[in-house]
C-alpha atoms as a PDB file:
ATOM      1  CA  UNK A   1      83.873 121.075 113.380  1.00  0.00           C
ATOM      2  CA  UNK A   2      85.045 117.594 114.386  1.00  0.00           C
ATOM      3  CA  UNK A   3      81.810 116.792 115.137  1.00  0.00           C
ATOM      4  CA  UNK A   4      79.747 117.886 112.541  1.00  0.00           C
ATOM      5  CA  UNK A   5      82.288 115.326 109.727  1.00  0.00           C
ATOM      6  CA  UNK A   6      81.873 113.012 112.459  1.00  0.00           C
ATOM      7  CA  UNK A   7      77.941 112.870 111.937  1.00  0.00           C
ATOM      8  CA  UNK A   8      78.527 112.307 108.072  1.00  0.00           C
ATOM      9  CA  UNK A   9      80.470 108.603 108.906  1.00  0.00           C
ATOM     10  CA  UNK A  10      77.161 106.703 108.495  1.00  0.00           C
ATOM     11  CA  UNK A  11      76.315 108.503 105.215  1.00  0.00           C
ATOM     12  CA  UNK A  12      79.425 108.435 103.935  1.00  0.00           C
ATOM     13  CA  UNK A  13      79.604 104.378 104.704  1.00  0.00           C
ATOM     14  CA  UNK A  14      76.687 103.944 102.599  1.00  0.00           C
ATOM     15  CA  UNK A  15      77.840 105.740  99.572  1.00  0.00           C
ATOM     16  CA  UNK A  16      81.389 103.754  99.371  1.00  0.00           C
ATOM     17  CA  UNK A  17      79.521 100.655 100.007  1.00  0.00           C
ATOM     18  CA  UNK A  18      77.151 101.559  97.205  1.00  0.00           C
ATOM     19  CA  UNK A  19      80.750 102.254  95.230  1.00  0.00           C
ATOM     20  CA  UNK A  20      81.959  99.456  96.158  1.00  0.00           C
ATOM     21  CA  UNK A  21      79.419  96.736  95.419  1.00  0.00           C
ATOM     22  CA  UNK A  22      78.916  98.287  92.057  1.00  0.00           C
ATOM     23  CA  UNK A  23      82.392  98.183  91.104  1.00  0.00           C
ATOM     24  CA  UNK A  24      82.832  94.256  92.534  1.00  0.00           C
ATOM     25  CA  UNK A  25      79.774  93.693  91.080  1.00  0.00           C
ATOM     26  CA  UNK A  26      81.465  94.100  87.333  1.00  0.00           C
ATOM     27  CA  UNK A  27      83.669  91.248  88.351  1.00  0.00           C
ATOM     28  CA  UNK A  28      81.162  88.894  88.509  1.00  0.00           C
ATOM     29  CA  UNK A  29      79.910  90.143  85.254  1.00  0.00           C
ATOM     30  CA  UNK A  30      82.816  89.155  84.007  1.00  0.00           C
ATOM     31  CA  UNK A  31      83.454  86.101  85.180  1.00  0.00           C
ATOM     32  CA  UNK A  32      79.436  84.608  84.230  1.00  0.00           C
ATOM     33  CA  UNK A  33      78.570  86.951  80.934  1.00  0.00           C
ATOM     34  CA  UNK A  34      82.431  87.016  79.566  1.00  0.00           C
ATOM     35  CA  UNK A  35      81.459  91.290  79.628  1.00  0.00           C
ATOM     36  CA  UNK A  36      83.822  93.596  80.293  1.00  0.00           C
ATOM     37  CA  UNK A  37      87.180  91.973  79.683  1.00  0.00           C
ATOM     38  CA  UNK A  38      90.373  92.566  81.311  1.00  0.00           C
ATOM     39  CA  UNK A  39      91.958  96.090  80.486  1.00  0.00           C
ATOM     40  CA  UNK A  40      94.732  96.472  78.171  1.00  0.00           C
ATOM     41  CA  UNK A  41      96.910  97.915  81.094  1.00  0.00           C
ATOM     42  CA  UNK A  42      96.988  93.901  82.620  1.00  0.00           C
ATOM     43  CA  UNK A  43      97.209  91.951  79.694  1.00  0.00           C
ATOM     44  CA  UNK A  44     100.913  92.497  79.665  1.00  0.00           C
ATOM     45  CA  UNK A  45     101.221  92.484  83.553  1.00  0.00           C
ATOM     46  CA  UNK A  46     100.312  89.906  86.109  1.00  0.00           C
ATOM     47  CA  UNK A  47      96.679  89.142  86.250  1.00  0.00           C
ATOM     48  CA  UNK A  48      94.497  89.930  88.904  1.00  0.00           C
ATOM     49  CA  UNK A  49      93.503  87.376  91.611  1.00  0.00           C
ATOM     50  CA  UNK A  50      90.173  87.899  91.459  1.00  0.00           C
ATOM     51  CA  UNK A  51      90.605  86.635  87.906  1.00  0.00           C
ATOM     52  CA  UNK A  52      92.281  83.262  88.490  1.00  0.00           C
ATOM     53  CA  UNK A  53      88.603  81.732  89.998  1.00  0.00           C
ATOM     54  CA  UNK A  54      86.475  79.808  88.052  1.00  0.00           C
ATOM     55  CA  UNK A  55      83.728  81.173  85.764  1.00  0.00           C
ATOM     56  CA  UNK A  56      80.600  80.012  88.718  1.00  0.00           C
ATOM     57  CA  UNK A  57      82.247  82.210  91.430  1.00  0.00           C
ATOM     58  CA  UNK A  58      81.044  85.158  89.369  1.00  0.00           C
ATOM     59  CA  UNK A  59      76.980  84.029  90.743  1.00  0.00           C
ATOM     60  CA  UNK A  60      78.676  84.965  93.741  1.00  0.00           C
ATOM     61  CA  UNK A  61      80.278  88.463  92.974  1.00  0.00           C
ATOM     62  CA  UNK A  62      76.902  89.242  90.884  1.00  0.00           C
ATOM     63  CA  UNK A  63      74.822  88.748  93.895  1.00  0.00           C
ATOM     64  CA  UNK A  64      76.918  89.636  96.993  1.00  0.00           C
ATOM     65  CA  UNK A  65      77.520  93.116  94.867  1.00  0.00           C
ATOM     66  CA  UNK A  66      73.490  93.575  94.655  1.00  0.00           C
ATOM     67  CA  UNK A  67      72.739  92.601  98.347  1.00  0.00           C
ATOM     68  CA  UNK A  68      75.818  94.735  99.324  1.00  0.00           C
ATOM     69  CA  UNK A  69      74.411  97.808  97.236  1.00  0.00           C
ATOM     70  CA  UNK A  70      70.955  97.571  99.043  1.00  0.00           C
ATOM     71  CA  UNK A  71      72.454  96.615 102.002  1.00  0.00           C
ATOM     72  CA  UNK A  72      70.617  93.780 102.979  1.00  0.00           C
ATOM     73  CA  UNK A  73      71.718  91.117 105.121  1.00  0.00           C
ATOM     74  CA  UNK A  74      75.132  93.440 104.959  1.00  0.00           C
ATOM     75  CA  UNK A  75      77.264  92.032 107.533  1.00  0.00           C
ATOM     76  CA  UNK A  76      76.756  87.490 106.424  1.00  0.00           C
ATOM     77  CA  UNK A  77      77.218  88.917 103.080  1.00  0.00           C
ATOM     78  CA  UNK A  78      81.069  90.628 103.356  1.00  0.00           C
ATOM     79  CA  UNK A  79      81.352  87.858 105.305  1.00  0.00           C
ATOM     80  CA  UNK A  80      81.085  85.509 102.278  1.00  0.00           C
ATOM     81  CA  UNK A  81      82.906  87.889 100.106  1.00  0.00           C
ATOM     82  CA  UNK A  82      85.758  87.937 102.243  1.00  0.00           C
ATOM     83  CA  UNK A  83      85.644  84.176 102.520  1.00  0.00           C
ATOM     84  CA  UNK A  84      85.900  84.086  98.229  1.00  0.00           C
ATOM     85  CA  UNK A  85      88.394  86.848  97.870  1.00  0.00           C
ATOM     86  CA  UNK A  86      90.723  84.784 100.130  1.00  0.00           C
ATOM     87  CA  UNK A  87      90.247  82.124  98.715  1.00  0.00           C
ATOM     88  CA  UNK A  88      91.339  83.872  95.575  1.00  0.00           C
ATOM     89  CA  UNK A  89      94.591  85.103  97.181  1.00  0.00           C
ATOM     90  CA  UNK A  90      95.577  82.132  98.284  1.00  0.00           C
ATOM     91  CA  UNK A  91      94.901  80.034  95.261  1.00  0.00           C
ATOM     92  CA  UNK A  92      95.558  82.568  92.662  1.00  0.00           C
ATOM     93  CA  UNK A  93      98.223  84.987  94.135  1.00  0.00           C
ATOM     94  CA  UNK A  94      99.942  83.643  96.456  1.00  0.00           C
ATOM     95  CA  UNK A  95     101.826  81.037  94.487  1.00  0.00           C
ATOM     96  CA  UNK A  96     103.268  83.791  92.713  1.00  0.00           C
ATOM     97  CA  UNK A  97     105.455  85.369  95.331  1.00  0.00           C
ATOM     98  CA  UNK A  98     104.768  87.165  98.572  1.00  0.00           C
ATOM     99  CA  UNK A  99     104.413  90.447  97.456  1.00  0.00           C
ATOM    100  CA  UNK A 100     100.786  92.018  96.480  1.00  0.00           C
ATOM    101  CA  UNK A 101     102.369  94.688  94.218  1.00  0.00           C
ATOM    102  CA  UNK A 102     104.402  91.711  92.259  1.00  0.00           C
ATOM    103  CA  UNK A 103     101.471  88.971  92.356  1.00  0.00           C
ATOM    104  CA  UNK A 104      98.633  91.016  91.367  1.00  0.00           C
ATOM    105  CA  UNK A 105      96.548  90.500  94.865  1.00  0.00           C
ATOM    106  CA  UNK A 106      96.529  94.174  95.165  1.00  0.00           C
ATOM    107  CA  UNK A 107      92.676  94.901  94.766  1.00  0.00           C
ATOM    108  CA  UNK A 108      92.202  91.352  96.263  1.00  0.00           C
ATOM    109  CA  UNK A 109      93.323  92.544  99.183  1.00  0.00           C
ATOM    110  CA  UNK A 110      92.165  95.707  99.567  1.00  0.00           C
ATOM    111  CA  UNK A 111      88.437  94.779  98.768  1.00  0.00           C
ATOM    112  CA  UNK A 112      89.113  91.953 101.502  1.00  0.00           C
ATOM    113  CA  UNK A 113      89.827  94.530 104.447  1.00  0.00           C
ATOM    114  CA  UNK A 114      87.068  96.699 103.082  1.00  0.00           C
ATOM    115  CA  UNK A 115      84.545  93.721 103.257  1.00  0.00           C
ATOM    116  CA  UNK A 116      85.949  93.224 106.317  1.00  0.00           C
ATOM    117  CA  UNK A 117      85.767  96.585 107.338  1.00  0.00           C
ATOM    118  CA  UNK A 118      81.203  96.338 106.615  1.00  0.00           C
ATOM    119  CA  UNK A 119      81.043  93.196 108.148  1.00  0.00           C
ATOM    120  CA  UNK A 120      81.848  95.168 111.510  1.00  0.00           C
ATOM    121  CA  UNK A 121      80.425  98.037 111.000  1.00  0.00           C
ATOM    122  CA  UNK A 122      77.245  97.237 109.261  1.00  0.00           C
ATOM    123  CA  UNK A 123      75.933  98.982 105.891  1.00  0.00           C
ATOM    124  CA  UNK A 124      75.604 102.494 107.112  1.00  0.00           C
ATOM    125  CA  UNK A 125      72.154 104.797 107.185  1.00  0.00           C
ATOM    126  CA  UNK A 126      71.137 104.410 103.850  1.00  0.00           C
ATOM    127  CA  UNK A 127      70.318 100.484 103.768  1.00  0.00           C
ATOM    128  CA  UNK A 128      67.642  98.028 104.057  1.00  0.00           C
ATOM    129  CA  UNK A 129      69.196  96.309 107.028  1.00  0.00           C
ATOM    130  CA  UNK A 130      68.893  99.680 108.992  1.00  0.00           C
ATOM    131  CA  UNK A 131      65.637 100.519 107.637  1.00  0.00           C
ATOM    132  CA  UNK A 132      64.439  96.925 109.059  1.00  0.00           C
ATOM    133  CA  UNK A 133      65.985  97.221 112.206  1.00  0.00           C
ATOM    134  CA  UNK A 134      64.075 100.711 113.135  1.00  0.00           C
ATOM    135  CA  UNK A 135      61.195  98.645 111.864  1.00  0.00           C
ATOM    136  CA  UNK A 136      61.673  96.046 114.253  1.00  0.00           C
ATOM    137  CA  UNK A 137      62.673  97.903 117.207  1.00  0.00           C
ATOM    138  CA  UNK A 138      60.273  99.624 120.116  1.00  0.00           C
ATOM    139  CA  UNK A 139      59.498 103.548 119.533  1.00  0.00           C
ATOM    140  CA  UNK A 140      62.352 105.697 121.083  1.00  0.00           C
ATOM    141  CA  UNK A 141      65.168 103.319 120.151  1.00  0.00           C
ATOM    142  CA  UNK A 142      68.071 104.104 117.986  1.00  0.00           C
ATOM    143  CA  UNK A 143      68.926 101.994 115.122  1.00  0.00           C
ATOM    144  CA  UNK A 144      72.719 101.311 114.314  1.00  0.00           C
ATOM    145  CA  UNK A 145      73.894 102.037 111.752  1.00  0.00           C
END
């Protein structure tokens, strides 16, 4: 049994990274187009970090969350996500206390360790980057994933 949900990690990798780039994708969205403003739920309460960047960061989000959704060039890419999302954290959360549940870094952070998180382990089955790499390789060899 173990091994049979075992065989599903690469799969399932792929669909939260398609998830996942959609959904930071929306941020950058918002930050170039002005679409999809902040919920009603946050106007009241601290801001999210994400939103404390400047408006040219969201070229960054826009892209990153298209090349993350085919999953090409997967690993450089949550590379440079994790790089901005930092960034964010430290300029836009930090100086509001210590705390991620009191200085609205929560989803900073977590999309950080989950960026982090495909830059080790790679895009999963179901992306470009694996499709090239069993393009690339000799017959017989298995691609990772």
């Amino acid at each position: 049994m173990r091994d049979a949900i075992t065989s599903w990690e690469v799969y399932s990798r792929s669909v939260v990274r398609f998830i996942l780039a959609f959904t930071f994708s929306l941020h950058g969205y918002r930050h170039w187009f002005g679409l999809f403003p902040v919920s009603a739920g946050r106007r009241a309460a601290i801001p999210m970090a994400l939103d404390g960047l400047p408006p040219l960061v969201g070229g960054l989000e826009m892209a990153g969350g298209l090349f993350l959704f085919a999953g090409l060039l997967t690993r450089p890419t949550a590379i440079a996500l994790c790089g901005e999302l930092l960034a964010a954290y430290l300029y836009s959360a930090m100086p509001r206390g210590v705390w991620p549940i009191r200085n609205g870094g929560n989803e900073t952070l977590v999309y950080f360790f989950v960026f982090l998180y495909f830059a080790v382990a790679g895009g999963g089955s179901w992306s470009l980057d694996h499709l090239l790499y069993k393009r690339r390789s000799p017959q017989g060899a298995t691609a990772p994933a």
